[in-house]
C-alpha atoms as a PDB file:
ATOM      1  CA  UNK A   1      29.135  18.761  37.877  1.00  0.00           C
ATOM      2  CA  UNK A   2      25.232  20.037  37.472  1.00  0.00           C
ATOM      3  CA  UNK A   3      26.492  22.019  34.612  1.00  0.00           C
ATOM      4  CA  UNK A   4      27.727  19.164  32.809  1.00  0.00           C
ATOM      5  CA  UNK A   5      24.988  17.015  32.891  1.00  0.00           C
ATOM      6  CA  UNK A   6      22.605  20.518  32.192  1.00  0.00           C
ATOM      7  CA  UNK A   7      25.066  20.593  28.959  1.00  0.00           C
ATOM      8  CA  UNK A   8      24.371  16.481  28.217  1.00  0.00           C
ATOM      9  CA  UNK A   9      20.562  16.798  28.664  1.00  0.00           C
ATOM     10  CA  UNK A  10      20.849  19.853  26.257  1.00  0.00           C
ATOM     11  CA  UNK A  11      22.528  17.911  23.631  1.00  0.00           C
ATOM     12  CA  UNK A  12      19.923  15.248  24.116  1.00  0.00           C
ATOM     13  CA  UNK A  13      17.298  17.259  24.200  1.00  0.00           C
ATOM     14  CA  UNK A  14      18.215  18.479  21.316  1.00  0.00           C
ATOM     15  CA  UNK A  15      19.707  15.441  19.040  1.00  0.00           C
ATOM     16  CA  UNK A  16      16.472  14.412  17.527  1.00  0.00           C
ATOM     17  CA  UNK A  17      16.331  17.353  15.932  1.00  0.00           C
ATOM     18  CA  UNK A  18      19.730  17.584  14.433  1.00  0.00           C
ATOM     19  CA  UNK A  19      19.475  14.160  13.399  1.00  0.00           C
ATOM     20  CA  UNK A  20      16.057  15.013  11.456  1.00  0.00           C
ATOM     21  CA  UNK A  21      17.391  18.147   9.771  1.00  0.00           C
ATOM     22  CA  UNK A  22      20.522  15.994   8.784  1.00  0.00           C
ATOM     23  CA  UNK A  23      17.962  13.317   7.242  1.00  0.00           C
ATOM     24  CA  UNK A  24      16.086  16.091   5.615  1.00  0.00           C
ATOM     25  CA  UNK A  25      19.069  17.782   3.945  1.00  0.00           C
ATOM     26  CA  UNK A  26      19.945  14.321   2.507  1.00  0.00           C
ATOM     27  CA  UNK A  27      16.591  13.725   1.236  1.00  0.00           C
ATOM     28  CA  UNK A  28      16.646  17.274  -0.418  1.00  0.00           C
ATOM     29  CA  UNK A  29      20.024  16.604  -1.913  1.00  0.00           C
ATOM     30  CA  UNK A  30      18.525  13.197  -3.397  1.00  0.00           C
ATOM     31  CA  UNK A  31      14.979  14.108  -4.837  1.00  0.00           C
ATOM     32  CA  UNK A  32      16.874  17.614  -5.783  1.00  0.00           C
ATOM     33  CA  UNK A  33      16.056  16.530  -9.915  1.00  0.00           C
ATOM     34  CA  UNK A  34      12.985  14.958  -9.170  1.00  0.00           C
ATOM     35  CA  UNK A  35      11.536  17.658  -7.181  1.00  0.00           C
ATOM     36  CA  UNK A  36      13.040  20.469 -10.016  1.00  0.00           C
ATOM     37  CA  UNK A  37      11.432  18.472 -12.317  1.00  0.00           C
ATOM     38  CA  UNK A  38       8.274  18.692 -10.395  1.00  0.00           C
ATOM     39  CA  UNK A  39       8.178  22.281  -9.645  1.00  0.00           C
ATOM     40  CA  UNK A  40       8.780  22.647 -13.204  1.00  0.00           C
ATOM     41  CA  UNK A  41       5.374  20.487 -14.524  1.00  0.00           C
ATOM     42  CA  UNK A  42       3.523  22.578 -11.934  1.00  0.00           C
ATOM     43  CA  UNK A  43       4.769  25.742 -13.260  1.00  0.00           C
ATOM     44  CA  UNK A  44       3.890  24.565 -17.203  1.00  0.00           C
ATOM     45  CA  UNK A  45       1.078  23.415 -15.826  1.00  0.00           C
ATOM     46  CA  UNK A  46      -0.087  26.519 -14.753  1.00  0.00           C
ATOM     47  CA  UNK A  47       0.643  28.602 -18.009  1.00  0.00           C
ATOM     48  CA  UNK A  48      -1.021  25.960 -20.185  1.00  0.00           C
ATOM     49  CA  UNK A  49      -4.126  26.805 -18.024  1.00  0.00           C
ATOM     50  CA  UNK A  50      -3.753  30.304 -18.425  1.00  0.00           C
ATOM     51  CA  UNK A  51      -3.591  29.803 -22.287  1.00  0.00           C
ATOM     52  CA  UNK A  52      -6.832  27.989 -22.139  1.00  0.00           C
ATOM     53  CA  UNK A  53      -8.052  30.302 -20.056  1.00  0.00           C
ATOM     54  CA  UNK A  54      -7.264  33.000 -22.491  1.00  0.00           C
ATOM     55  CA  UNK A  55      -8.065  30.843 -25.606  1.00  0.00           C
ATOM     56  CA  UNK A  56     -11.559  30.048 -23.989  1.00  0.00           C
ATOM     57  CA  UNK A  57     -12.610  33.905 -24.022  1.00  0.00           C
ATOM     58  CA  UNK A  58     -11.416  34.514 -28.130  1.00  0.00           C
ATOM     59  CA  UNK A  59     -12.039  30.847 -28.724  1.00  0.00           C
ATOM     60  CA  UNK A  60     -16.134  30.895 -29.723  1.00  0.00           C
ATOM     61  CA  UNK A  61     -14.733  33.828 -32.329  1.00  0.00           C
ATOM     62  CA  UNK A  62     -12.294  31.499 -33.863  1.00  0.00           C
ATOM     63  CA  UNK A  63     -14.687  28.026 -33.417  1.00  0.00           C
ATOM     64  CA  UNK A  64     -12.049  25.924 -31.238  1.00  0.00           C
ATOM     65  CA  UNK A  65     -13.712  25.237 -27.828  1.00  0.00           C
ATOM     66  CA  UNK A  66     -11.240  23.358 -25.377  1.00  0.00           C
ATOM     67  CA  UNK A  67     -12.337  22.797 -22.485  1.00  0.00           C
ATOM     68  CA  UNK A  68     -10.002  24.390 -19.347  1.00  0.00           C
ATOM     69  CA  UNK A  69      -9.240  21.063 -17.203  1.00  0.00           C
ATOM     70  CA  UNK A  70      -6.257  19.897 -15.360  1.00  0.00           C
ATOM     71  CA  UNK A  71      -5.714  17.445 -18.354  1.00  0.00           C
ATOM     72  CA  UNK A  72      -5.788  19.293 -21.077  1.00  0.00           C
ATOM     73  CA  UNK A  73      -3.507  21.889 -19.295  1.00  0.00           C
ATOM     74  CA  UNK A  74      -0.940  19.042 -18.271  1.00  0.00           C
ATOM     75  CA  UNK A  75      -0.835  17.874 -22.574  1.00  0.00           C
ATOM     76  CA  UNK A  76      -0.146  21.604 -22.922  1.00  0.00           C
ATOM     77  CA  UNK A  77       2.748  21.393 -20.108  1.00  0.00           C
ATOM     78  CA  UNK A  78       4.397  18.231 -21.155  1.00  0.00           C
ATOM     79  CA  UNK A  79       3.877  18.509 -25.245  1.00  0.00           C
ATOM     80  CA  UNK A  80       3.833  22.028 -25.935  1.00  0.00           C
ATOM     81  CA  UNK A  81       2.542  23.348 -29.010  1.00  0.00           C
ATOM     82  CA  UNK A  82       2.205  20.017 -30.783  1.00  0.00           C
ATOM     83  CA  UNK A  83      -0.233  19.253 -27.535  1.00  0.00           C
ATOM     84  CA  UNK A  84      -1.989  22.023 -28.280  1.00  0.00           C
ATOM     85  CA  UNK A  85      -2.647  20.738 -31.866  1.00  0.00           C
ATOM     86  CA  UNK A  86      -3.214  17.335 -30.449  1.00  0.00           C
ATOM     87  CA  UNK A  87      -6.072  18.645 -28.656  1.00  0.00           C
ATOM     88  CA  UNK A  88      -7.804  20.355 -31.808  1.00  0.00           C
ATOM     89  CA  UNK A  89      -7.751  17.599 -33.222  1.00  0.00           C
ATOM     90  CA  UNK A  90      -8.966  15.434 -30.883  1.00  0.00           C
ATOM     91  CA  UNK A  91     -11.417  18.141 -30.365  1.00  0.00           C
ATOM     92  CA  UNK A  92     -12.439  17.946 -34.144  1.00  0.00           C
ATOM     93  CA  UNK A  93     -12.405  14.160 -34.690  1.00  0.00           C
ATOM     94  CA  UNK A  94     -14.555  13.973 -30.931  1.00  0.00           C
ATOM     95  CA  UNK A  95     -17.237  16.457 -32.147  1.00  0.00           C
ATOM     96  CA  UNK A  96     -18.168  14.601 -35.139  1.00  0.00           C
END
């Protein structure tokens, strides 16, 4: 009989934890898109920093100064190249 309620306080013991993994593999399996979606912004995020990074050392040689911010990195991310020429220009028309 003691090993049957050593077995029930076991499973007790340990239900709050199966019951919080189950909630967190349901979560997961709901914000799956949302959080891909995510991890991909961060990771565009982080090249279009590197790119000003890079463009900020050959930059004074060509005359385009951007300036490397989380902003102008996150245009970069979600527009691309036309971001990139959407900051020139705002660049240009700003410096005047």
């Amino acid at each position: 009989m003691e090993k049957v309620v050593a077995a029930v306080e076991a499973l007790l013991n340990a239900l709050p934890w199966i019951v919080g993994g189950l909630i967190l593999v349901v979560l997961l399996a709901a914000l799956r898109r949302p959080l891909e979606w995510l991890v991909r912004l961060v990771a565009r995020t982080g090249i279009g920093l590197m790119v000003l990074w890079g463009l900020s050392g050959v930059g004074g040689l060509v005359g385009v100064h951007l300036g490397v911010n989380l902003l102008n990195a996150l245009v970069l991310a979600l527009l691309g190249v036309p971001g990139f020429g959407l900051l020139l220009m705002l660049n240009w028309v700003l410096a005047v």
